[in-house]
Protein backbone atom coordinates (compact mmCIF):
# COMPACT_ATOMS: atom_id res chain seq x y z
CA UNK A 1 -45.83 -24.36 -40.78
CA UNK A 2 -43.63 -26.39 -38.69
CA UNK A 3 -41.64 -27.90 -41.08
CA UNK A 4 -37.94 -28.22 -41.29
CA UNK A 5 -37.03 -24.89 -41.66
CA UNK A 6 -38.72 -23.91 -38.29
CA UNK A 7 -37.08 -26.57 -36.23
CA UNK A 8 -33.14 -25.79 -37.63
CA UNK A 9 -34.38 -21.91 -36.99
CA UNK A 10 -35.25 -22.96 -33.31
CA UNK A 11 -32.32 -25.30 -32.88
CA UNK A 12 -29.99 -22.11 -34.37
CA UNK A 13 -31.54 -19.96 -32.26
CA UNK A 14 -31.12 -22.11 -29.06
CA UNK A 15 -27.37 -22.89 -29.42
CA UNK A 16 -26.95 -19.25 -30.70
CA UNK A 17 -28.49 -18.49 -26.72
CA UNK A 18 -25.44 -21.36 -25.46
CA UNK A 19 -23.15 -18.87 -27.62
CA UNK A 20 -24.37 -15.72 -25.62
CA UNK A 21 -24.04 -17.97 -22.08
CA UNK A 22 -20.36 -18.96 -22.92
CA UNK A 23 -19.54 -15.60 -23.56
CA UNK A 24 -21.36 -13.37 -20.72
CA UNK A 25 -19.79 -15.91 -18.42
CA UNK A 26 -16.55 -15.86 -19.99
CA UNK A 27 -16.23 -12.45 -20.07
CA UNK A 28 -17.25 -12.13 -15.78
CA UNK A 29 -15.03 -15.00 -15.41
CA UNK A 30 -12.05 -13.67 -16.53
CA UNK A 31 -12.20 -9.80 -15.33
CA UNK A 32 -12.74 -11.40 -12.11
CA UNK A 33 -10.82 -14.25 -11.19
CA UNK A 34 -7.28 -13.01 -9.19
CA UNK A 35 -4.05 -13.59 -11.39
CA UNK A 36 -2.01 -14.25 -8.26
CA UNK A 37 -4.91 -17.13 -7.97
CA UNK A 38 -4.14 -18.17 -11.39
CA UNK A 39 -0.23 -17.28 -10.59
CA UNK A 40 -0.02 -20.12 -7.71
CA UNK A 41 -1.59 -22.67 -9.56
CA UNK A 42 0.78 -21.63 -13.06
CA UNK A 43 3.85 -22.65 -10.80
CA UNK A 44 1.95 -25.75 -9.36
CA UNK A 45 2.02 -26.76 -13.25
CA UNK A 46 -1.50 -26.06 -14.57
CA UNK A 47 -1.40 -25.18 -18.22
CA UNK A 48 -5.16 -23.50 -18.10
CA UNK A 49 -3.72 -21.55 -15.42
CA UNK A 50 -0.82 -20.00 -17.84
CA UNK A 51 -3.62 -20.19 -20.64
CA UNK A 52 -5.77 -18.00 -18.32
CA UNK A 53 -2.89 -15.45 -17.38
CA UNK A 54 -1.73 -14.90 -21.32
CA UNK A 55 -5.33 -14.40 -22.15
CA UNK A 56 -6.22 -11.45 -19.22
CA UNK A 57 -2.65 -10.13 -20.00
CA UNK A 58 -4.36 -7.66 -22.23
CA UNK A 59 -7.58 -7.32 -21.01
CA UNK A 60 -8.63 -4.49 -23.76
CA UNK A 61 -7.81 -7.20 -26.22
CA UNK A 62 -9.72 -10.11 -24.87
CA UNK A 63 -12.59 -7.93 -23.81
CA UNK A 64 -13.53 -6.79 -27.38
CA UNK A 65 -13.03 -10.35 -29.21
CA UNK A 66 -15.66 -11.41 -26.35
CA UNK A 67 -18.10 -8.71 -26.90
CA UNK A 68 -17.51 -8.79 -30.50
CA UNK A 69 -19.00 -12.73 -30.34
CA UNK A 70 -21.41 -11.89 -27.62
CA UNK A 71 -23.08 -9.06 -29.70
CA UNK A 72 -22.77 -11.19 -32.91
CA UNK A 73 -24.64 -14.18 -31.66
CA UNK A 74 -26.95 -11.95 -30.21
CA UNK A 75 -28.00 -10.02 -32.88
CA UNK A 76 -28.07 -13.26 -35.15
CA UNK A 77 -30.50 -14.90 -32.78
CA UNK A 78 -32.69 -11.48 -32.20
CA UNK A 79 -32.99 -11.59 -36.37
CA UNK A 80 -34.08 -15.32 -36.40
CA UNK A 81 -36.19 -15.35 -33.82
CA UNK A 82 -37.62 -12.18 -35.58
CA UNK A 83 -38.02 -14.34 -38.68
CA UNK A 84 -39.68 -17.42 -37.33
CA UNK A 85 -42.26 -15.52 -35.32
CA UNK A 86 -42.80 -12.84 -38.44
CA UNK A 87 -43.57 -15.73 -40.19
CA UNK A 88 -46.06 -17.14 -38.00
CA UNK A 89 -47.54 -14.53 -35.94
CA UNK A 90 -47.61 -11.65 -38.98
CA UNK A 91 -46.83 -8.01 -38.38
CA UNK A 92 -47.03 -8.86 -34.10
CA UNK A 93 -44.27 -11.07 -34.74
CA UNK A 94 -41.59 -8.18 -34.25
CA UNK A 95 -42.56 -7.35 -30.92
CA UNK A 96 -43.19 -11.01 -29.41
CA UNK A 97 -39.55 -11.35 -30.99
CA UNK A 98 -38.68 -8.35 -29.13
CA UNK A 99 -40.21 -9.29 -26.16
CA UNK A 100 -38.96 -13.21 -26.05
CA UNK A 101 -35.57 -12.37 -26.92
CA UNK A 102 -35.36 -10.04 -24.57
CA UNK A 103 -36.29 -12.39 -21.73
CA UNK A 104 -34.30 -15.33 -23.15
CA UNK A 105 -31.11 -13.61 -23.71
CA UNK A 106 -31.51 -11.31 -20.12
CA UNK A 107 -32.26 -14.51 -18.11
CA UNK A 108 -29.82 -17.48 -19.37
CA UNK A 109 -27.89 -15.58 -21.99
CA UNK A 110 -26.59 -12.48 -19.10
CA UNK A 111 -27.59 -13.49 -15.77
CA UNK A 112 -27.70 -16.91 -15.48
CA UNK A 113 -24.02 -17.34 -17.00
CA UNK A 114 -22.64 -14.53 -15.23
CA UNK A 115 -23.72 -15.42 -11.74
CA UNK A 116 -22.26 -18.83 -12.13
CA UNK A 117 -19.42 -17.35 -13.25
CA UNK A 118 -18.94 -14.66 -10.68
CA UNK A 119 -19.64 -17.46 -7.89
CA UNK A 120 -15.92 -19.58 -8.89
CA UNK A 121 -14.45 -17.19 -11.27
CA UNK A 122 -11.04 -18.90 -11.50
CA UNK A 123 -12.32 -22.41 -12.04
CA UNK A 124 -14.74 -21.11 -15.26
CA UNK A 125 -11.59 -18.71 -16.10
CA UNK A 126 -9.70 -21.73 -16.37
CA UNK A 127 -12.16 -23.90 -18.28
CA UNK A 128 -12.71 -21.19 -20.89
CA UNK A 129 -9.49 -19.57 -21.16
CA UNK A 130 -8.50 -22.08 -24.16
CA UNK A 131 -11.36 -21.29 -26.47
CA UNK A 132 -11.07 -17.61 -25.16
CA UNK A 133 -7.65 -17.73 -26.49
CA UNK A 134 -8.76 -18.87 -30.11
CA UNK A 135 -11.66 -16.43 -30.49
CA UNK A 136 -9.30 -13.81 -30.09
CA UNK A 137 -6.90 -15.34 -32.02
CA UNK A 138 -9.90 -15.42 -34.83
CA UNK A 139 -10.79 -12.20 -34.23
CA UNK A 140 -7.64 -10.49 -34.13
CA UNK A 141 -7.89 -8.22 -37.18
CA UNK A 142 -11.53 -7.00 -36.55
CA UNK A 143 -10.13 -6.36 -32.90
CA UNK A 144 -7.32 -4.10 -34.10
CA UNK A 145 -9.28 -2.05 -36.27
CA UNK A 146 -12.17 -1.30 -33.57
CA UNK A 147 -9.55 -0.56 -30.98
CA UNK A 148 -7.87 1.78 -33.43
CA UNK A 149 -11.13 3.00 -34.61
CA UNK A 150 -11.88 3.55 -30.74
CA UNK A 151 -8.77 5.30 -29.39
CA UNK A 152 -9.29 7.48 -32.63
CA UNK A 153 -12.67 8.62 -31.61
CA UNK A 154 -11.51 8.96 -27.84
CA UNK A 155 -8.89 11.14 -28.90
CA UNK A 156 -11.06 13.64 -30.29
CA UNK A 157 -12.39 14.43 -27.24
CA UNK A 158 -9.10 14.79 -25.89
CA UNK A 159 -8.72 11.20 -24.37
CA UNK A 160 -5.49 9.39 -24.18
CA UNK A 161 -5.21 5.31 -23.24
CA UNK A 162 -2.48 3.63 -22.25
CA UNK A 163 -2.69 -0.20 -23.79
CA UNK A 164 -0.06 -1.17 -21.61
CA UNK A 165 -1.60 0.58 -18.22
CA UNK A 166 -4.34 -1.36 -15.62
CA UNK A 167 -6.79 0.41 -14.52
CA UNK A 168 -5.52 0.14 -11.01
CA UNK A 169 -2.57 -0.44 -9.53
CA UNK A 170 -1.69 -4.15 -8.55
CA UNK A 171 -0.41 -2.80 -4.92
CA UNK A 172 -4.13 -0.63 -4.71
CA UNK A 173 -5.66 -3.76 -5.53
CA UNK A 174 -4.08 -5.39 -2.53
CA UNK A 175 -4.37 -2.10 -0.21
CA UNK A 176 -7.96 -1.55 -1.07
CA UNK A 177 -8.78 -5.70 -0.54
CA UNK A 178 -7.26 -5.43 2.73
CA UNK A 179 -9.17 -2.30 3.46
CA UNK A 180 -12.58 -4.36 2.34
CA UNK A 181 -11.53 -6.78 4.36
CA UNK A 182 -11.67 -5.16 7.44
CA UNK A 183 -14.43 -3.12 6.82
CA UNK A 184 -16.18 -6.73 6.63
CA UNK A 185 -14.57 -7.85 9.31
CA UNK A 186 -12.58 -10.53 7.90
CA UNK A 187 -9.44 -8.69 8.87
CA UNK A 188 -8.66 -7.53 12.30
CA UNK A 189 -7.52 -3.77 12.52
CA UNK A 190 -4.28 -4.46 13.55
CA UNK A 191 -3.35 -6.65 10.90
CA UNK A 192 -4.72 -3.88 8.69
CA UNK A 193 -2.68 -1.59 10.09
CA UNK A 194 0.37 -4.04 9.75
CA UNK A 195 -0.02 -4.65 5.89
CA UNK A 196 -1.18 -1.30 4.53
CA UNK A 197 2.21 -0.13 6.62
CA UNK A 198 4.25 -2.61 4.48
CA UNK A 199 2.92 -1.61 1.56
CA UNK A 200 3.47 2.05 2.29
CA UNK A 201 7.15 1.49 2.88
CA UNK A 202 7.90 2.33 -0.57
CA UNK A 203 6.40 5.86 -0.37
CA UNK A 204 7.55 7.21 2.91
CA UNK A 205 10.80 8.67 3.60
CA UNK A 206 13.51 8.82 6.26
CA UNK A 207 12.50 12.39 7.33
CA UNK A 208 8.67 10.92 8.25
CA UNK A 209 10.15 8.33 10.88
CA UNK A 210 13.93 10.13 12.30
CA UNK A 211 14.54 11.17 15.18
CA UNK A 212 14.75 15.18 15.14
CA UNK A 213 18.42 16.48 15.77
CA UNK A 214 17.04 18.12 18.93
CA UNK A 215 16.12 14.30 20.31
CA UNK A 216 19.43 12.95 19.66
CA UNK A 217 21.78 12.20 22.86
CA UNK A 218 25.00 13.01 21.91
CA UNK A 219 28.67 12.70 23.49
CA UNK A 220 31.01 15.22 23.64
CA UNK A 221 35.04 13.36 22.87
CA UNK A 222 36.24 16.40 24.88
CA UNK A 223 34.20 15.52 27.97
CA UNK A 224 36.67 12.64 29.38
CA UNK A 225 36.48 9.08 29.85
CA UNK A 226 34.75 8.97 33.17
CA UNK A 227 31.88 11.27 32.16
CA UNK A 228 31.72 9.25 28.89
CA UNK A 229 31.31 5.74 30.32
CA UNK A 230 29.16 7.52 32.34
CA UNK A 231 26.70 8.92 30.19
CA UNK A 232 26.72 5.72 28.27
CA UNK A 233 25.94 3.32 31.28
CA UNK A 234 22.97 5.95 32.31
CA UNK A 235 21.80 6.09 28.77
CA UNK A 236 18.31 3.97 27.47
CA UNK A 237 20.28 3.59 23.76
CA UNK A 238 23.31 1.36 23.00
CA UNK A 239 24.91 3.79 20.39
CA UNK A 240 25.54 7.40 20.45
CA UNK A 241 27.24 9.42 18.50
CA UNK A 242 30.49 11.09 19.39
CA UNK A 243 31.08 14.60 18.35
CA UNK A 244 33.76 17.64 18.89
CA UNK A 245 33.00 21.07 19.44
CA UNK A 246 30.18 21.33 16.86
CA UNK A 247 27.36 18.55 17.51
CA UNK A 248 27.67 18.98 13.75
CA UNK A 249 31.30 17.78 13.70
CA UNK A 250 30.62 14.30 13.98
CA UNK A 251 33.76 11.59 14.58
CA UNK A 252 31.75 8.17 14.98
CA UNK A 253 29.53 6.15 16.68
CA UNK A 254 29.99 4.10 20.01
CA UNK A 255 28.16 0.97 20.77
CA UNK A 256 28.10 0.32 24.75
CA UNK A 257 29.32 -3.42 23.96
CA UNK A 258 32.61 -2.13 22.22
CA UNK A 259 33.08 0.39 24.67
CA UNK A 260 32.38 -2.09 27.79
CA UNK A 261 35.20 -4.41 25.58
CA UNK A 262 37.75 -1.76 25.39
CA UNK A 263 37.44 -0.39 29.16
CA UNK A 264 37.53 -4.43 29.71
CA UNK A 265 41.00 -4.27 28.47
CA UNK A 266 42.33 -1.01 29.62
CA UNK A 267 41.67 -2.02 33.34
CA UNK A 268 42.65 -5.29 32.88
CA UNK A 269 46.18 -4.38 31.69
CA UNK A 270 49.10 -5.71 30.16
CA UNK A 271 51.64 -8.00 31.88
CA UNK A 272 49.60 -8.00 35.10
CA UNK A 273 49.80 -4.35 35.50
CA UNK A 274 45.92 -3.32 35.85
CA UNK A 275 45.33 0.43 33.73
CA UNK A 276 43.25 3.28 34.31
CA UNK A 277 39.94 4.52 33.18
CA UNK A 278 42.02 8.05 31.92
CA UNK A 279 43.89 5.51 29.64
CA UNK A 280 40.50 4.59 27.81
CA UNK A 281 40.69 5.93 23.92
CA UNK A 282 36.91 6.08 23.11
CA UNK A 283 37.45 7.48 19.92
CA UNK A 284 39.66 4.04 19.12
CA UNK A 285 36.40 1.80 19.41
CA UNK A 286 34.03 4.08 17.49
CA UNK A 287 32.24 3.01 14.64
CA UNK A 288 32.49 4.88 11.45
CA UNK A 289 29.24 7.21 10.97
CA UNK A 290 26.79 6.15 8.61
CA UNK A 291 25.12 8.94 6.87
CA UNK A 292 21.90 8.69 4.55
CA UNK A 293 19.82 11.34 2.52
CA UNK A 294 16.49 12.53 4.34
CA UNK A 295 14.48 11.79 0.71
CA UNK A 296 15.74 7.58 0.95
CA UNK A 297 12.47 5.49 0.92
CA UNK A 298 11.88 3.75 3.61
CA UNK A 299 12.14 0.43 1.55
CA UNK A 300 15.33 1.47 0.41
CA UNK A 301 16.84 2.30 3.85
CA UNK A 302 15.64 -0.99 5.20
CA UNK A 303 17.35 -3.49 2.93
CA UNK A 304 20.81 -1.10 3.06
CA UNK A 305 20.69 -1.38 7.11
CA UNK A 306 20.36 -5.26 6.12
CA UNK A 307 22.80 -5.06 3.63
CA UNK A 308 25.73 -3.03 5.86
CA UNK A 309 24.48 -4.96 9.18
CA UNK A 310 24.26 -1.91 10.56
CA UNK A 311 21.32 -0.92 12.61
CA UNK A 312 22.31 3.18 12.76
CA UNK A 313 22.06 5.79 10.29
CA UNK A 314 22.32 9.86 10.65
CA UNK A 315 20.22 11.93 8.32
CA UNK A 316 21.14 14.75 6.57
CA UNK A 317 19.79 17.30 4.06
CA UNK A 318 20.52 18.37 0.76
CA UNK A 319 23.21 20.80 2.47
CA UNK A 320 25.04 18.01 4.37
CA UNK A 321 23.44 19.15 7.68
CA UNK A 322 22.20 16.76 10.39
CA UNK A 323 18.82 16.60 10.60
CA UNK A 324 18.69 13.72 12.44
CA UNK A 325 19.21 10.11 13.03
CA UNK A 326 16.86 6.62 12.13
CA UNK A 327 17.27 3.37 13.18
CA UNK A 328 16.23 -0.23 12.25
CA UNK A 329 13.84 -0.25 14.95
CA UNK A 330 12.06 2.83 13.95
CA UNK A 331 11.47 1.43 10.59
CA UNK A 332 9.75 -2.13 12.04
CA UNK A 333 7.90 0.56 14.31
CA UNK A 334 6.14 1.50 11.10
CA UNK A 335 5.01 -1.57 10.32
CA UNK A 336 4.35 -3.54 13.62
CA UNK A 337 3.61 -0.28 15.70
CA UNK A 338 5.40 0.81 18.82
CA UNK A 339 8.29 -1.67 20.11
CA UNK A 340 9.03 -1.38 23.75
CA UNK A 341 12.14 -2.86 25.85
CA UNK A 342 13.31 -2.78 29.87
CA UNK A 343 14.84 0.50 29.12
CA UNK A 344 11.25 1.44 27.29
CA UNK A 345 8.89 0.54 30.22
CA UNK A 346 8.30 3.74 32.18
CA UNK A 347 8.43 5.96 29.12
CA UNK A 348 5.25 8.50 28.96
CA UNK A 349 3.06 7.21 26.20
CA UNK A 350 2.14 10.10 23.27
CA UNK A 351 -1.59 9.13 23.43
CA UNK A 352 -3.94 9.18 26.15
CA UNK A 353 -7.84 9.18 26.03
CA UNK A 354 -9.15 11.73 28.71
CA UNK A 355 -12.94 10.93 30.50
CA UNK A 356 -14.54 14.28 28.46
CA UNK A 357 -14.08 12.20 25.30
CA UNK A 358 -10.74 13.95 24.23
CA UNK A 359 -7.35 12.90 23.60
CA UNK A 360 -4.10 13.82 25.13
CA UNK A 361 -1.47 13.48 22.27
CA UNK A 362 2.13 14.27 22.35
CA UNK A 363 2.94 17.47 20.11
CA UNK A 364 5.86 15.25 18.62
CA UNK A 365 3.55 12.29 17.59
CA UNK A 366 3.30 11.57 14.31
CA UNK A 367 -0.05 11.48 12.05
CA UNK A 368 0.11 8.54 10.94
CA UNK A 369 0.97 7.04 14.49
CA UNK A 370 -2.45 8.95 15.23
CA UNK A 371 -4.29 7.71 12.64
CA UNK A 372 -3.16 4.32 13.03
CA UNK A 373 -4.21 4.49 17.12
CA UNK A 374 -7.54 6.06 16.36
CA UNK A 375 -8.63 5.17 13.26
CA UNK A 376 -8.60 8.85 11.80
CA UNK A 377 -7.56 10.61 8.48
CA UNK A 378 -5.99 13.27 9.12
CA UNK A 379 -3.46 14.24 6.46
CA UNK A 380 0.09 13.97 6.96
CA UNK A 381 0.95 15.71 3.40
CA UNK A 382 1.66 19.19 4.73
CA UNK A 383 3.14 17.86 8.11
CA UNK A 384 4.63 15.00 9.68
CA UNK A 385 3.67 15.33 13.55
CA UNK A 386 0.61 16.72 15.56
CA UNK A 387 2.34 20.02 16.41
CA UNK A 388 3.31 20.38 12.94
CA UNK A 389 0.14 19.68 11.35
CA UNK A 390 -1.61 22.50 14.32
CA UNK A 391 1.34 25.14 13.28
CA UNK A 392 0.42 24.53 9.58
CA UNK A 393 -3.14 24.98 9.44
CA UNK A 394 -2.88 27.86 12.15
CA UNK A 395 -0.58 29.81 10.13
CA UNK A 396 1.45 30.89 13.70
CA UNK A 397 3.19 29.41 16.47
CA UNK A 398 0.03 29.06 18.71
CA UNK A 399 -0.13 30.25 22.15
CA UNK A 400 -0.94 28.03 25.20
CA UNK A 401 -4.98 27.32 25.75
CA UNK A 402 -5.46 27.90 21.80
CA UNK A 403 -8.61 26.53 20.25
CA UNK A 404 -8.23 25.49 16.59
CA UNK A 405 -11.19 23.29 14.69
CA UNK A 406 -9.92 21.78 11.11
CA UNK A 407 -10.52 18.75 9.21
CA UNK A 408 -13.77 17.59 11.51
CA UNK A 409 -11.60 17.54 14.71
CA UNK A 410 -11.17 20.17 17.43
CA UNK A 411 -7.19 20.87 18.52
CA UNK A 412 -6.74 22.78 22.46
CA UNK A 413 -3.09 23.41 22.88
CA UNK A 414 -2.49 21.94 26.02
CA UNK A 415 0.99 22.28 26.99
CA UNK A 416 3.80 24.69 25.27
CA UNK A 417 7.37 24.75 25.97
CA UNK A 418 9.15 27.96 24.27
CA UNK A 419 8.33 27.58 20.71
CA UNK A 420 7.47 24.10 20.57
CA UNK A 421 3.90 22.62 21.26
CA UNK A 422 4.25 19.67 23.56
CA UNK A 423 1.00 18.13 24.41
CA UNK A 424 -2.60 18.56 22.40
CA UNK A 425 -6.13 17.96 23.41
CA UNK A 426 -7.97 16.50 20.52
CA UNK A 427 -11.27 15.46 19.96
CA UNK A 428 -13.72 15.10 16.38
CA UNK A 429 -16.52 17.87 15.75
């Protein structure tokens, strides 16, 4: 009975269980392992590494050339071993081929591979991305025709796949690793915070961060000189806009270092002959106004202020109407949170945790400023600030002492000031 034949059958059966191993681990090692891993170490020079990155480039591809092999060696070893034991076990050689197989091929033909593989995925992606790259190679027609034969079927139940589409997003990847990470505790919150903001960038607008019209200081040409230097020297901001008549009739902008230049000079005088402050031309020394859209992404706005060197933009609408103003500093606010200066120091803050649990907010602070201090979810689709997001789900312009409970969290309007909610108490449910 044990004669040549049996021993090839076990040896063909043994390296047809190496076969299933290569595969199961190829396959975990190369749905796992990062490509901006394999990216870095492609520009250090590493040839498995660019190997590696053509192979996962289409991952439908390389995934059925690896379960075609990984089903063929399987089911070639499950008929041997079938075989051998048939022929010396009888009739109850089926099942103890059923039964052995299973154990063999579960143990070092799935597990076994794939844990090793799971454990350094980018080191076994690299080592088997060049025989990878064959197989499919090899296999290409077969491939082609089950995909085909695949999308076919899927489309008769009305599903539609997109060969050239991941399944997620390479910036979700990175938002929800970062998340993971922190939920771990390998990343602190407020480099959380500071990263998802970045990556956010691209799909916030101007009209989420501005400054509201009715927040804007503003400086009237017609006012005079003295007032004007005035108001500037007793002002917390180092550019204002300059209007006449209309605060929508906008001229320019002044910074307080051109206007401190100019006044410089006027006093001063020429030929000896000191000047006077009425002989100060502010509208000589303002800066052309810089409008933007109230739709430009945040991204977007940030390189142009780079771009221009400008730190100042007014936002309008669709209609060419001021709707308010953004600066440099309110974008790099978004990512790094609030930015304070001398000026800054004594300002109220918008959030302030009371002893009965709750939280004072400021009806003008934003969601995601809320979210971000707290930790909450509250969503920001349907409103930008606090006051908005109350007036929204309320339906009305609340009255003062109010009571509202929505989204797991219970709103008090605290403070009102004519139509506009000022402060909030907030607490969750």
């Amino acid at each position: 009975m044990l004669d040549t034949a049996f021993w090839a059958t076990v040896a063909g059966i043994l390296v047809l269980l190496m076969l299933s191993a290569f595969f199961s681990g190829s396959e975990t090692a190369l749905t796992a392992a990062s490509r901006s891993k394999l990216r870095a170490q492609a520009d250090k020079g590493s040839r498995a590494a660019e190997t590696a990155l053509k192979v996962t480039e289409d991952s439908e591809r390389m995934i059925g050339a690896i379960l075609l092999g990984n089903n063929v060696v399987n089911i070639l070893a499950a008929a041997l071993a079938t075989a051998l034991l048939t022929r010396l076990f009888g009739d109850s050689g089926v099942a103890l081929a059923t039964l052995g197989m299973t154990t063999l091929v579960l143990v070092f033909g799935e597990v076994l591979p794939k844990t090793y593989a799971i454990s350094n995925p980018e080191a076994v992606a690299l080592r088997v991305s060049p025989l990878i790259r064959a197989l499919i190679l090899v296999f290409a027609p077969v491939v082609s025709v089950v995909r085909r034969l695949v999308r076919l079927m899927l489309g008769l139940f009305g599903v539609r796949t997109d060969p050239d589409s991941h399944i997620l997003a390479f910036r979700d990847e990175i938002a929800g690793a970062i998340a993971l990470g922190h939920s771990e505790g390998a990343v602190e919150k407020e480099d959380r915070d500071r990263l998802l903001a970045t990556l956010d960038l691209s799909d916030r607008t101007v009209e989420e961060v501005m400054r509201h019209r009715s927040e804007i200081e503003m400086i009237d040409i017609d006012s005079g000189p003295d007032r004007i230097v005035r108001q500037i020297l007793a002002s917390p901001h180092s550019r204002l806009p300059l209007y006449k008549g209309n605060v929508e009739n906008i001229l320019g902008v002044i910074h307080a270092k051109d206007l401190l230049r100019e006044l410089d000079r006027v006093l001063r005088g020429e030929g000896g002959r000191p000047g006077r402050l009425g002989d100060l031309d502010v509208l000589k020394v303002a800066r052309k106004p810089y409008f933007v859209p109230e739709t430009t992404p945040l991204d977007e706005q940030m390189r142009e202020f780079l771009r221009r060197r400008s730190h100042f933009a007014l936002v309008v609408d669709e209609y060419g109407a001021l709707r308010g103003l953004i600066t440099l500093e309110d974008i790099l606010e978004e990512i790094v949170g609030e930015i304070t200066d001398e000026f800054d120091i004594d300002a109220e803050h918008p959030l302030k945790r009371l002893e009965t649990g709750e939280v004072l907010v400021d009806g003008a602070m934003t969601i995601r400023d809320l979210n971000r201090a707290m930790d909450w979810t509250l969503p920001d689709d349907e409103a930008n600030t606090i006051a908005g997001l109350v007036i929204h789900e309320a339906q009305m312009i609340p009255a003062e002492g109010q009571v509202f409970s929505f989204h797991g969290f219970r709103f008090e309007v605290a403070q009102k000031r004519e139509n506009r909610i000022t402060k909030l108490r907030i607490r969750p449910l």
